[in-house]
N, C-alpha and C. Protein backbone atom coordinates (compact mmCIF):
# COMPACT_ATOMS: atom_id res chain seq x y z
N UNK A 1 -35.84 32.20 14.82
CA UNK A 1 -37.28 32.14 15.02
C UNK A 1 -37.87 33.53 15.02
N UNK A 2 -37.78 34.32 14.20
CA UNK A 2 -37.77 35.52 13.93
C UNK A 2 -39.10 35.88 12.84
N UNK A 3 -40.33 34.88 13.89
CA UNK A 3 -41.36 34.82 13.57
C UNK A 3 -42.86 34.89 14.41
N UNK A 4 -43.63 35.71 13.64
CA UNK A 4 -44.47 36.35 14.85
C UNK A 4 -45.08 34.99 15.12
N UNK A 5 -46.23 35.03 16.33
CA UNK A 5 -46.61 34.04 17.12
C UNK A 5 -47.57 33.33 16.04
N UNK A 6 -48.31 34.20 15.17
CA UNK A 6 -49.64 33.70 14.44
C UNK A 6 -48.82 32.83 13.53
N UNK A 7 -47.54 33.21 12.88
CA UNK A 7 -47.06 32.32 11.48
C UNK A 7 -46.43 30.88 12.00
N UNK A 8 -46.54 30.70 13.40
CA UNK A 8 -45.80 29.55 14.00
C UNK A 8 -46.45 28.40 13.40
N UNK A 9 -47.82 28.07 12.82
CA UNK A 9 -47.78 26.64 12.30
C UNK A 9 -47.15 26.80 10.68
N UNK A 10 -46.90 27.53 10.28
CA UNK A 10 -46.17 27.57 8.76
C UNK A 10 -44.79 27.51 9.05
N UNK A 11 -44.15 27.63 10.12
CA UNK A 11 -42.77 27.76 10.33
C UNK A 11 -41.79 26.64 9.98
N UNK A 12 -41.12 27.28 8.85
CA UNK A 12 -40.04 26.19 8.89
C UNK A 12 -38.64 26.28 9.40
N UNK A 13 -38.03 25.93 9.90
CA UNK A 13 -36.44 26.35 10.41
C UNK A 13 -35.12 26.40 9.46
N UNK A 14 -34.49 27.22 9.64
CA UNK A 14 -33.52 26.69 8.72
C UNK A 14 -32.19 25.74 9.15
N UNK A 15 -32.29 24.95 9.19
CA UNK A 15 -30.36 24.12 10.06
C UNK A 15 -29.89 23.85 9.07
N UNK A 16 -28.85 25.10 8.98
CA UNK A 16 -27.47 24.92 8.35
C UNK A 16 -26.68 23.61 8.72
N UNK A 17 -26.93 23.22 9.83
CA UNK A 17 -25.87 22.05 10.37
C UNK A 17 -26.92 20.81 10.64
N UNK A 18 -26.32 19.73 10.15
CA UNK A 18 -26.95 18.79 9.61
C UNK A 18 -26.50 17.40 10.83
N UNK A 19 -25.60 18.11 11.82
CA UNK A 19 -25.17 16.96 13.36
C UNK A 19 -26.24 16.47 13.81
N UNK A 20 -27.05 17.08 13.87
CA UNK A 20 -28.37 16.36 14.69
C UNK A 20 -29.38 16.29 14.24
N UNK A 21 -29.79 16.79 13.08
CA UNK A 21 -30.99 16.42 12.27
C UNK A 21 -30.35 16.32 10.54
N UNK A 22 -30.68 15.40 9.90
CA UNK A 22 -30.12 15.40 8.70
C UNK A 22 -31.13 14.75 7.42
N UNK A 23 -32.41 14.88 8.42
CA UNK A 23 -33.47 14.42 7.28
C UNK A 23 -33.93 16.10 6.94
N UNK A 24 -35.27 15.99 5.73
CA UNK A 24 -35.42 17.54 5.86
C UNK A 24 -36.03 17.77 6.79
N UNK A 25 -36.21 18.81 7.41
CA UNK A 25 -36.95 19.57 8.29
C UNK A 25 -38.68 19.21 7.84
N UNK A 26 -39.17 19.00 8.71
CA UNK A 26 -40.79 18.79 8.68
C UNK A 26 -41.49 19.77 8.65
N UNK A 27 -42.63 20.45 7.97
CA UNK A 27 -43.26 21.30 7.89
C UNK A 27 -44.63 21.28 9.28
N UNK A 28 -45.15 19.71 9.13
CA UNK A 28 -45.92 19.28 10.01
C UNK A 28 -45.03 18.81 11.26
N UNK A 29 -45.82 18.95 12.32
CA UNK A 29 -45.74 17.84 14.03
C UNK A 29 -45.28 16.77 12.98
N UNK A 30 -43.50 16.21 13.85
CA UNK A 30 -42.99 15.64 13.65
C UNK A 30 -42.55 14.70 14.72
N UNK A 31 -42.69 13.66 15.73
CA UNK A 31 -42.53 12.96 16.41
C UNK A 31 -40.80 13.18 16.89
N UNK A 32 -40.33 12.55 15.66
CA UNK A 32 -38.82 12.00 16.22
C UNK A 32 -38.16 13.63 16.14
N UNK A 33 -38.51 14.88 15.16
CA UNK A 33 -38.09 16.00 14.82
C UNK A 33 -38.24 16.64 16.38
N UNK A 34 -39.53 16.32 16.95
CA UNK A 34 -39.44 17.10 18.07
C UNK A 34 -38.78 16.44 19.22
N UNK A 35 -39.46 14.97 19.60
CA UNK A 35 -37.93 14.37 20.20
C UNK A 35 -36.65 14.48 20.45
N UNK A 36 -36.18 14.72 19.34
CA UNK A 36 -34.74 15.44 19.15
C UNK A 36 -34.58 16.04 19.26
N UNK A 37 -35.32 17.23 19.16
CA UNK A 37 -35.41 18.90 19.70
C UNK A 37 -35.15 19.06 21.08
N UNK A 38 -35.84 18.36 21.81
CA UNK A 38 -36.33 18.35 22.94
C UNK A 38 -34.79 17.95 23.51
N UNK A 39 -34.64 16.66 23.37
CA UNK A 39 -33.07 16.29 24.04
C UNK A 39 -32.41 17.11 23.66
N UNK A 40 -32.30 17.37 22.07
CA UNK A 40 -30.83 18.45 22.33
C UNK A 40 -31.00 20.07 23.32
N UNK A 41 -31.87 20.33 23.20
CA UNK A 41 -31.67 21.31 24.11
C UNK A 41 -31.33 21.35 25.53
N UNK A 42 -31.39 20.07 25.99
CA UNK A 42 -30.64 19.58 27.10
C UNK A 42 -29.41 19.31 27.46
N UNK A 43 -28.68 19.33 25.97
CA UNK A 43 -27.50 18.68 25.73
C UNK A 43 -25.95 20.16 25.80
N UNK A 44 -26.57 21.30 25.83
CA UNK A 44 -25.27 22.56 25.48
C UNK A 44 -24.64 22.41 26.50
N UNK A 45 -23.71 22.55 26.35
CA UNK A 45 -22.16 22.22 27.26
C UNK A 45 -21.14 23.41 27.14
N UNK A 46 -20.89 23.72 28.02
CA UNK A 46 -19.59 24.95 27.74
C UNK A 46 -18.53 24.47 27.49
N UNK A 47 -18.44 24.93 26.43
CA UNK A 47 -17.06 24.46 25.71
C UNK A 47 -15.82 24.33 26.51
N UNK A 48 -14.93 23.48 26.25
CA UNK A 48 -13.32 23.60 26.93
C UNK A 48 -12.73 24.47 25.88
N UNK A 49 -12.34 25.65 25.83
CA UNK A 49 -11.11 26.27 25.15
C UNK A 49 -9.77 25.71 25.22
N UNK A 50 -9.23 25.18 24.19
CA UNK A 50 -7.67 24.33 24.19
C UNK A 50 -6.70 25.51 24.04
N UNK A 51 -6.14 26.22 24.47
CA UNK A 51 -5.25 27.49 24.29
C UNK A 51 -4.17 27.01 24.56
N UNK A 52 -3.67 26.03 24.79
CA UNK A 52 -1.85 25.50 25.86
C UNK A 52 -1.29 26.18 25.11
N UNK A 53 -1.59 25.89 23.26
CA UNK A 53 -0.28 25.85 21.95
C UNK A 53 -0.02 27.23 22.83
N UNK A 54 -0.67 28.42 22.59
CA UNK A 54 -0.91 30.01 22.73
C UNK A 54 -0.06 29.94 23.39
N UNK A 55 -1.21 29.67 25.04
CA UNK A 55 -0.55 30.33 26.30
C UNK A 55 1.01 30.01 26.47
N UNK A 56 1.31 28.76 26.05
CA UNK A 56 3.07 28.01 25.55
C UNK A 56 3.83 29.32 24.92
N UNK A 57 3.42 29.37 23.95
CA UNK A 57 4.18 30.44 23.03
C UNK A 57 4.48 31.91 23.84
N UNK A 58 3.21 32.47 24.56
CA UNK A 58 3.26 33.70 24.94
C UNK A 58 4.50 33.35 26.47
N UNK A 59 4.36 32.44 26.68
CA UNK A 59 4.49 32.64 28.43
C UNK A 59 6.62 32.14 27.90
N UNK A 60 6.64 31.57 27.21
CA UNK A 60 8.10 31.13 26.49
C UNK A 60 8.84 32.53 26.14
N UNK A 61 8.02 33.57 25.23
CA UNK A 61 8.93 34.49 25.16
C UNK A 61 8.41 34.42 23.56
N UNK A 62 8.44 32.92 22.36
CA UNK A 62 8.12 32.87 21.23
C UNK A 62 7.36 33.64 20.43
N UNK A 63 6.45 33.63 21.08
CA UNK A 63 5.22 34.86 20.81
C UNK A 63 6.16 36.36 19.75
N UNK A 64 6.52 36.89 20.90
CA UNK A 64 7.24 38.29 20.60
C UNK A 64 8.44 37.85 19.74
N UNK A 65 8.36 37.19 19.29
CA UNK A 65 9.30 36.55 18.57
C UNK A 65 8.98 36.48 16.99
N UNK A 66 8.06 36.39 16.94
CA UNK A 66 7.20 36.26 15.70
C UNK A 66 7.19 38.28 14.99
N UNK A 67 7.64 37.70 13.57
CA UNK A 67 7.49 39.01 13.01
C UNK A 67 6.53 39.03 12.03
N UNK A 68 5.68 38.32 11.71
CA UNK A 68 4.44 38.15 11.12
C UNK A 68 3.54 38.85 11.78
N UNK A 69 3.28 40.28 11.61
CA UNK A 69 1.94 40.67 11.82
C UNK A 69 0.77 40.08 11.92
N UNK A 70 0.90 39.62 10.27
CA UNK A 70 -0.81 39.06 10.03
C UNK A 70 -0.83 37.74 10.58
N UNK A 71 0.00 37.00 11.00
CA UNK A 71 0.28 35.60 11.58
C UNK A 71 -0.30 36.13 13.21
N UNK A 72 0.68 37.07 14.03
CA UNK A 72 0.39 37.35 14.93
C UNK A 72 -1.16 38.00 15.12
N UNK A 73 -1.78 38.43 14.25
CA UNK A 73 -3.24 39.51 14.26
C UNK A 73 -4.15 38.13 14.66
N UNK A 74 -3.66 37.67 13.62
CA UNK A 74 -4.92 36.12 13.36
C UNK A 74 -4.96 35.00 14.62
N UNK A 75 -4.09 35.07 14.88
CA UNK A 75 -3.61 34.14 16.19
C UNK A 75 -4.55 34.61 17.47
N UNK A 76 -4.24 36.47 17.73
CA UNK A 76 -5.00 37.23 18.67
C UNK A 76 -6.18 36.72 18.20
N UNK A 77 -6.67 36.81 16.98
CA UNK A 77 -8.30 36.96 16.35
C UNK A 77 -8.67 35.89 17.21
N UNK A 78 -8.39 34.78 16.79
CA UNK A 78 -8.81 33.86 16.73
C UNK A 78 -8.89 33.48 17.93
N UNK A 79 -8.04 33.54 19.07
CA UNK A 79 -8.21 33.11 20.55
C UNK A 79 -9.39 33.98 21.01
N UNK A 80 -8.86 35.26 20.87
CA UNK A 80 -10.16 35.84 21.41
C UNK A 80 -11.48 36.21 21.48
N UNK A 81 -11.53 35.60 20.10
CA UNK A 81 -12.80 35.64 19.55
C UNK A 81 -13.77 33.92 20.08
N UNK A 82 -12.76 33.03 19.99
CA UNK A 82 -13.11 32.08 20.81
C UNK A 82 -13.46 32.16 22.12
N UNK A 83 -12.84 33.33 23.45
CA UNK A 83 -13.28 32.57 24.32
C UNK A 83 -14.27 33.84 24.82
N UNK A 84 -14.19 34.91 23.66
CA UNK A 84 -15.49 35.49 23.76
C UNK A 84 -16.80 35.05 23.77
N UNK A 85 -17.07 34.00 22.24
CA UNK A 85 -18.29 32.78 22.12
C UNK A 85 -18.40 32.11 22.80
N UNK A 86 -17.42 31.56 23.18
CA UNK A 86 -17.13 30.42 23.38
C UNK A 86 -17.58 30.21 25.07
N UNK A 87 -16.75 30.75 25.26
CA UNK A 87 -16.49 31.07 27.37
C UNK A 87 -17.46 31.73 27.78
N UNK A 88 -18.85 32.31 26.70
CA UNK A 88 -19.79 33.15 27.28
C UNK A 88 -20.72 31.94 27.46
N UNK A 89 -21.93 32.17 28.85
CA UNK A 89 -22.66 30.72 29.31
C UNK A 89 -23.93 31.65 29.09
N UNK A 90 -24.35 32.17 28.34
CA UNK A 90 -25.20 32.94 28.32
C UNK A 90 -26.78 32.13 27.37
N UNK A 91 -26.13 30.76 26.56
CA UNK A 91 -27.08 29.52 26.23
C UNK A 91 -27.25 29.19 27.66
N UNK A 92 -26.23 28.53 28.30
CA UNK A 92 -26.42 27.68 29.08
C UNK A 92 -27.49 28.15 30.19
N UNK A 93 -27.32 29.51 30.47
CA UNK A 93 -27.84 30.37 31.36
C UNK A 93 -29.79 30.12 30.87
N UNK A 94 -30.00 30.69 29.44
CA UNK A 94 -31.19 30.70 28.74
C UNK A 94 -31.86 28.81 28.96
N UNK A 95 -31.23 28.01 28.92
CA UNK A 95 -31.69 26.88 29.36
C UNK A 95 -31.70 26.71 30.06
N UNK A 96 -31.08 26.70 31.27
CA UNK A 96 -31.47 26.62 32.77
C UNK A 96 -32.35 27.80 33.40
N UNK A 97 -32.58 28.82 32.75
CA UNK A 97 -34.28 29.72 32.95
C UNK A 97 -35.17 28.45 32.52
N UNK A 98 -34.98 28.17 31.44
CA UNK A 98 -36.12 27.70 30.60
C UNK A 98 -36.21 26.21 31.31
N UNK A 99 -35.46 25.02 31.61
CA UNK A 99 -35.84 24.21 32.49
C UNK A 99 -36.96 24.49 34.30
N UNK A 100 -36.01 25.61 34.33
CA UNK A 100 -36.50 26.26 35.67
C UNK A 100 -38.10 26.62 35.72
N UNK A 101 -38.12 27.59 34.31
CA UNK A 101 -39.43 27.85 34.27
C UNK A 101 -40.63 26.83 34.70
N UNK A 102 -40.04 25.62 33.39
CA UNK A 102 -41.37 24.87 32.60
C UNK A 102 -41.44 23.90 34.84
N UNK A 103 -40.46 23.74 35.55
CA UNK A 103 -40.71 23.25 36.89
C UNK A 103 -41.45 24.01 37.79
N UNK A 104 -40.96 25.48 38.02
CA UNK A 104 -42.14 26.26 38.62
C UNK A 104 -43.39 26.41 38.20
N UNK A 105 -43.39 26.78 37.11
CA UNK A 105 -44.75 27.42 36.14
C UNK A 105 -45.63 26.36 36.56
N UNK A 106 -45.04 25.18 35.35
CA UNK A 106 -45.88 23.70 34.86
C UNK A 106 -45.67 22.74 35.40
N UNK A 107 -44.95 22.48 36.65
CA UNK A 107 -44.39 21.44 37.24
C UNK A 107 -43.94 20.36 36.51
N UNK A 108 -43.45 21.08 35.31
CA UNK A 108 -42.76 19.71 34.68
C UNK A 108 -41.23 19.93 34.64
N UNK A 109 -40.33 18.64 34.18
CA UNK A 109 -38.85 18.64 33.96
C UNK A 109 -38.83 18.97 32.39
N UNK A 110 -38.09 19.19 31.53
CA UNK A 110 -37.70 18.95 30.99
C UNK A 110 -38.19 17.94 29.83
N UNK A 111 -37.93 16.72 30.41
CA UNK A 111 -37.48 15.44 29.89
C UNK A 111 -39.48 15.16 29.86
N UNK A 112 -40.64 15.79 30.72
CA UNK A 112 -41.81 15.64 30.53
C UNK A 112 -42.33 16.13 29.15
N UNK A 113 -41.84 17.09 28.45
CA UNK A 113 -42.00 17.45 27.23
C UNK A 113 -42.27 16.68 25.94
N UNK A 114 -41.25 15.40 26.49
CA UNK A 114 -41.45 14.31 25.47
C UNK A 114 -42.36 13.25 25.18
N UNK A 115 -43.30 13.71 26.61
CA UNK A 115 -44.24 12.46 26.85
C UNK A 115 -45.59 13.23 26.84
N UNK A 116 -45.63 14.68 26.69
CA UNK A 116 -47.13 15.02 26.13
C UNK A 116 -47.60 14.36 25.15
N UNK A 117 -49.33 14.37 25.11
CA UNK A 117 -49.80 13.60 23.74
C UNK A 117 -49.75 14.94 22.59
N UNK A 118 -49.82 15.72 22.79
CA UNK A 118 -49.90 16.66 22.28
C UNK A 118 -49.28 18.30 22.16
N UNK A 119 -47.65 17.85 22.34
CA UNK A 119 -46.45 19.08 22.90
C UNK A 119 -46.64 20.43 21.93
N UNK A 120 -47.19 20.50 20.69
CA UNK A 120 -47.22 21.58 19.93
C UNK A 120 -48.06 22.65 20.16
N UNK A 121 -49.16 22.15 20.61
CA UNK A 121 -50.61 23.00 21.10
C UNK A 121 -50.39 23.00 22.63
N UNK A 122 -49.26 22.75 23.62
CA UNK A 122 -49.48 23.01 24.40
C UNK A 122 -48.29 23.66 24.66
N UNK A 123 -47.71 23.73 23.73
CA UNK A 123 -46.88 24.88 23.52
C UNK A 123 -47.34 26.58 23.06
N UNK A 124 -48.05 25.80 21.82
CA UNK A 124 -48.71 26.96 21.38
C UNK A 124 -49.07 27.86 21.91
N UNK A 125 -49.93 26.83 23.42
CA UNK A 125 -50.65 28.33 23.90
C UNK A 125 -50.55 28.49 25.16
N UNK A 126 -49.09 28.74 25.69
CA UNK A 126 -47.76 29.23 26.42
C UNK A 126 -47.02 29.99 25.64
N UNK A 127 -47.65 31.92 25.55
CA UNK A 127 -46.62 32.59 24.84
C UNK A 127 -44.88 32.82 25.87
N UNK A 128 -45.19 32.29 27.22
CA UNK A 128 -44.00 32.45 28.02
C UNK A 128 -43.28 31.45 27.79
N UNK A 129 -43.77 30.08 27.36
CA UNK A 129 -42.78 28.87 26.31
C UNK A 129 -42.00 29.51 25.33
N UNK A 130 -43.03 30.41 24.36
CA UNK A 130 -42.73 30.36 22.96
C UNK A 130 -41.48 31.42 23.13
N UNK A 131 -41.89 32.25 24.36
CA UNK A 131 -40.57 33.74 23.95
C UNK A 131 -39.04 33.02 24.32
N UNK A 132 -38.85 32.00 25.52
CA UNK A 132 -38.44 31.32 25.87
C UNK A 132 -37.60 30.37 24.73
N UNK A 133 -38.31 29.85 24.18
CA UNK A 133 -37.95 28.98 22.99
C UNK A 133 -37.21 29.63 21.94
N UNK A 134 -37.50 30.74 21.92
CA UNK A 134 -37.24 31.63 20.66
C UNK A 134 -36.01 32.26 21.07
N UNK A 135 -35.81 32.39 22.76
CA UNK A 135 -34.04 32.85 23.15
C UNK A 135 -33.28 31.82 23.38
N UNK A 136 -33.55 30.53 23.01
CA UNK A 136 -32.84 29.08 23.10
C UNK A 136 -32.83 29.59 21.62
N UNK A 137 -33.73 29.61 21.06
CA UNK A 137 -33.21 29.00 19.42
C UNK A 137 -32.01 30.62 19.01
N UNK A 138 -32.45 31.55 19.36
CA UNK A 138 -31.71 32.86 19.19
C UNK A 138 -29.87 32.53 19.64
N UNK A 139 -29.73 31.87 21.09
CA UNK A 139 -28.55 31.82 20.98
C UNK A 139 -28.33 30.38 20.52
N UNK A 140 -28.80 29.72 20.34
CA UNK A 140 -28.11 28.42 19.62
C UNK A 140 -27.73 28.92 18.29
N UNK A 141 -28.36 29.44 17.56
CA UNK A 141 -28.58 29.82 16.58
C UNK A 141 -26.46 30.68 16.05
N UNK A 142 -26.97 31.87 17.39
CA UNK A 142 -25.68 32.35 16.97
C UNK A 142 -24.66 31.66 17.30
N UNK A 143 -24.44 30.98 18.51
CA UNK A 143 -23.74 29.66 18.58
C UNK A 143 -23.03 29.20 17.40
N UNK A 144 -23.99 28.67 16.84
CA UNK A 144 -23.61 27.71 15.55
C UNK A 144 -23.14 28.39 14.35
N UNK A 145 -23.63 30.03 14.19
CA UNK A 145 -22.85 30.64 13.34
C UNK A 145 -21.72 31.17 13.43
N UNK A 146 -21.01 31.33 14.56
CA UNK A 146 -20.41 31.55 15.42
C UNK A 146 -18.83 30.60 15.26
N UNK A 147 -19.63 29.14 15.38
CA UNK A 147 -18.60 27.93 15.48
C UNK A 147 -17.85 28.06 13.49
N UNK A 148 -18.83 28.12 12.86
CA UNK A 148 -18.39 28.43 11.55
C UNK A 148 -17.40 29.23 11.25
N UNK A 149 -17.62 30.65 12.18
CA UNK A 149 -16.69 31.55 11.53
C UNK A 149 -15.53 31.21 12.48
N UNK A 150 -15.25 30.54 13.63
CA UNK A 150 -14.28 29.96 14.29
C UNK A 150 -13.61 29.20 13.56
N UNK A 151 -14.32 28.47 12.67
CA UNK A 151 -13.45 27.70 12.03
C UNK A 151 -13.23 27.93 10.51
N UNK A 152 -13.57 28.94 10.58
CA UNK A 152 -13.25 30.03 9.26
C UNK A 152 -11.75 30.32 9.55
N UNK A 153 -11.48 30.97 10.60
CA UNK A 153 -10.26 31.49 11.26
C UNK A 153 -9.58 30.74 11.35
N UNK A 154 -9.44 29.91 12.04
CA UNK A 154 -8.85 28.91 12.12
C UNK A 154 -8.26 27.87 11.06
N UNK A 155 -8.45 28.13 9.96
CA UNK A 155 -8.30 27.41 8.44
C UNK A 155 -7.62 29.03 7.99
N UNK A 156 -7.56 30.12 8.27
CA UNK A 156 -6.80 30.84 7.96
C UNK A 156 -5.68 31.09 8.37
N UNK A 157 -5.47 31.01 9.84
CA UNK A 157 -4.39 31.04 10.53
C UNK A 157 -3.46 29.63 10.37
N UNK A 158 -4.26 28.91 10.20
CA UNK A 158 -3.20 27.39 8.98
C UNK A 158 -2.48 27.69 7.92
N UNK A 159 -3.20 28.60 7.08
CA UNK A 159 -2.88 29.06 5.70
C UNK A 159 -1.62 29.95 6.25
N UNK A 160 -1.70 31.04 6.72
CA UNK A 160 -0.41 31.72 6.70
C UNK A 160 0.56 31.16 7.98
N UNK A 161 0.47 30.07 8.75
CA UNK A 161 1.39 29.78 9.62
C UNK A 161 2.01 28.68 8.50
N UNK A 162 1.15 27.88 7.63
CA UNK A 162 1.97 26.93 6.45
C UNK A 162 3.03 27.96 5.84
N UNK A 163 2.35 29.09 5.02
CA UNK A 163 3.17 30.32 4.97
C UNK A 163 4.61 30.72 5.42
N UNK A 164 4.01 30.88 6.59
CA UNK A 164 5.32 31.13 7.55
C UNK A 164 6.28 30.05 7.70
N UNK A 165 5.95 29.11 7.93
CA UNK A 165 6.73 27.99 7.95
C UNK A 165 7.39 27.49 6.52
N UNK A 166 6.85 27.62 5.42
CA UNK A 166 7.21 27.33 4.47
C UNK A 166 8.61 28.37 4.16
N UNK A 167 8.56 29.26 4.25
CA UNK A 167 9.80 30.56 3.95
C UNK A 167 11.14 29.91 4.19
């Protein structure tokens, strides 16, 4: 959202990821577009990191066992780069400001958002919504680019553990 306040009714978004919205993006006030907006931002969850395979290997001795560098590099990459993204609550944190806010400020929840007659213009003109909105969409955003290159890695470290295993 890396858009000044005035260009906000021309704004279109871009979602690469198509999980929760998979029609196109609406140019105009969109009912069910914002609906959905609205719940999912309610919805971020801190991830569970699955590490057993790892922590198994390291705590066994296997680990140091391994003479694959680039097997071993990618393995590090990849855990730690996970529970860097991953394990950081720093969304979760930005939404629970932003619930918090809209209760002190506006005395509303959340879940009242969905039942304005008119949520766009009364958004609009709440620039403490909009900066708000714009550090939800900022870390969702990297979030989700984030999960990509996780599983970028992760389809690599397949490739050379098939590798390895194959020898």
């Amino acid at each position: 959202m890396k858009v000044p306040s005035k260009k906000l009714d021309n704004f279109v978004p871009d979602l690469s990821s198509k999980v929760i919205w998979s029609k196109e993006v609406p140019i105009n006030y969109n009912e069910e577009f914002y609906k959905t907006t609205i719940r999912w931002i309610n919805r971020s969850k801190k991830m569970m990191i699955q590490s057993y395979a790892m922590d198994e290997l390291k705590s066994s001795g296997f680990y140091s066992k391994i003479n694959n560098k680039k097997l071993k590099t990618l393995l590090n990459d990849y855990y730690n780069d996970l529970y860097w993204v991953f394990g950081n609550i720093e969304h979760r944190k930005n939404v629970n400001e932003f619930k918090e806010h809209l209760r002190d400020k506006y005395n509303f929840v959340l879940g009242d958002l969905l039942s304005l007659e008119n949520p766009i213009q009364f958004i609009k003109t709440k620039k403490d919504l909009i900066v708000r909105l714009k550090l939800l969409s900022g870390t969702a955003s990297w979030r989700g680019h984030s999960a990509k290159l996780s599983q970028l890695m992760a389809e690599k470290v397949l490739v050379v553990l098939k590798e390895e295993i194959d020898l």
